[in-house]
Protein backbone atom coordinates (compact mmCIF):
# COMPACT_ATOMS: atom_id res chain seq x y z
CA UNK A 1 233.05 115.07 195.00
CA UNK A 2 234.87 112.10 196.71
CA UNK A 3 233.35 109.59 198.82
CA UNK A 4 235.06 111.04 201.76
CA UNK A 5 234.08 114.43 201.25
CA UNK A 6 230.24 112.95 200.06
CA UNK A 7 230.17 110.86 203.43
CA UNK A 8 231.55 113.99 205.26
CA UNK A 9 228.69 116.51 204.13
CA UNK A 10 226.19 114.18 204.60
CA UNK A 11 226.57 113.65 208.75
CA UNK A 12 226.78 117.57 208.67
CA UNK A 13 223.80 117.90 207.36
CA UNK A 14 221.84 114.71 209.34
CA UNK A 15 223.22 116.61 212.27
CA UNK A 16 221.38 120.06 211.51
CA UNK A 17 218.40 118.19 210.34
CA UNK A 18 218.80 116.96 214.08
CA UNK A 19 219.28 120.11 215.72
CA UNK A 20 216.20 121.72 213.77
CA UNK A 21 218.50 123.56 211.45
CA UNK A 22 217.36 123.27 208.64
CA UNK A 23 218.41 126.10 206.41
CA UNK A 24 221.65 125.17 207.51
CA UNK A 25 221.05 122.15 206.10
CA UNK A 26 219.45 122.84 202.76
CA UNK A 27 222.84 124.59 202.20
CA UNK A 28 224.56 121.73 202.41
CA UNK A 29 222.32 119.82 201.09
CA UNK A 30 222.21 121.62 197.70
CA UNK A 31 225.69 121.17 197.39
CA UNK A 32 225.79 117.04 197.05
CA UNK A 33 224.55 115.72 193.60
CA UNK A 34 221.65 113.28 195.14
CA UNK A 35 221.23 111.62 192.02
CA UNK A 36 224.28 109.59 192.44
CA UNK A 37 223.34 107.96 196.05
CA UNK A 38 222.15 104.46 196.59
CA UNK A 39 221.31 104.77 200.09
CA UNK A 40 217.25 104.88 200.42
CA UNK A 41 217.13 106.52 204.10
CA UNK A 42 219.58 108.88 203.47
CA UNK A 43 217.61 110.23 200.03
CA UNK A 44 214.34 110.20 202.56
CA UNK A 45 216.61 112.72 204.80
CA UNK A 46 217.08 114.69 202.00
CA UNK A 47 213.39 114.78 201.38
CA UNK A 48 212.66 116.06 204.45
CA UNK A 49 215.15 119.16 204.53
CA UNK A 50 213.65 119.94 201.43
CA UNK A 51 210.26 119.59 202.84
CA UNK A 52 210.86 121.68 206.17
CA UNK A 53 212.10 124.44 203.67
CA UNK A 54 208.98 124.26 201.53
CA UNK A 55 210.77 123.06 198.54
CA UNK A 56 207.75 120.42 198.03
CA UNK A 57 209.09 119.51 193.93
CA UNK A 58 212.60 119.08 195.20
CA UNK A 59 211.41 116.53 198.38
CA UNK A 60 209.42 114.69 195.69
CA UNK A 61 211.67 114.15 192.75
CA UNK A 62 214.73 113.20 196.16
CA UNK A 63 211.53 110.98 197.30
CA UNK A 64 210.99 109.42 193.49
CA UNK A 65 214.97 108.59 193.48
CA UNK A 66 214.49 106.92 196.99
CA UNK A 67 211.45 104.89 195.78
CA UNK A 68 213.33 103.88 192.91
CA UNK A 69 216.51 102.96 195.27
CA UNK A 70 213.81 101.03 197.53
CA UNK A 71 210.34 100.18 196.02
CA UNK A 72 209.65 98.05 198.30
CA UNK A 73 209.48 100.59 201.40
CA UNK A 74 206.18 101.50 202.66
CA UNK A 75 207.53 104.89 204.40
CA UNK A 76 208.30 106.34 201.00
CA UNK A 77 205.35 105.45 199.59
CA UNK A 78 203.62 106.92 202.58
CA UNK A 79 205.80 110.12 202.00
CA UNK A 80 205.11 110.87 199.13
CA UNK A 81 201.23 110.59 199.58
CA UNK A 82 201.51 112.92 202.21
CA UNK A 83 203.84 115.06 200.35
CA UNK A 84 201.19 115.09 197.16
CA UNK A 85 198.47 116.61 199.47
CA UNK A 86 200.58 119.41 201.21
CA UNK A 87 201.12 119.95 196.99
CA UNK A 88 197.22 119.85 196.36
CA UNK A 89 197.79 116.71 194.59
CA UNK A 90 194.98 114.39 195.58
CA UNK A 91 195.03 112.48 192.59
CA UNK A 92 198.92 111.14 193.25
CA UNK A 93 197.83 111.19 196.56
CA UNK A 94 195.18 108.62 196.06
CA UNK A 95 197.45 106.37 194.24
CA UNK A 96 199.77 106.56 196.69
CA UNK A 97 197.32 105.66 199.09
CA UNK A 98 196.24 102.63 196.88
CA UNK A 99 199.94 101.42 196.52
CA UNK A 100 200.53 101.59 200.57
């Protein structure tokens, strides 16, 4: 995938994340290799389509990339500690908590 078509799919799915679409937007989402992206707020996007479709492991291993993209950033830390506890994780959740 180019950058153009990479930049392309991306404000399609930000847009059905915005319009509450969000199968619509796992599709797409699902089809861009997330692994490869440097941007830290767009990865947290990501997270959340995955969240709002229950796919909890996906929105934390997109979250994990994002922290790693950003360490710094409070909001992912404070995603994934919320994310842990939807999982029944309290343990991660905790050391997220400790970390924020």
């Amino acid at each position: 995938m180019d950058k153009q078509e990479y930049r392309l799919k991306t404000e399609q799915m930000l847009k059905c994340l915005e319009n509450k679409s969000y199968k619509e937007a796992w599709e797409i989402a699902e089809s861009i290799e997330w692994r490869k992206v440097k941007n830290a707020s767009v990865l947290c996007a990501v997270s959340e389509v995955y969240e709002y479709n229950e796919e909890f492991e996906k929105a934390r291993e997109i979250l994990f990339l994002a922290y790693e993209r950003a360490p710094e950033s409070k909001k992912i830390i404070y995603r994934l500690g919320t994310l842990a506890l939807k999982m029944g994780e309290l343990k991660e959740a905790v050391d997220c908590y400790d970390e924020f």
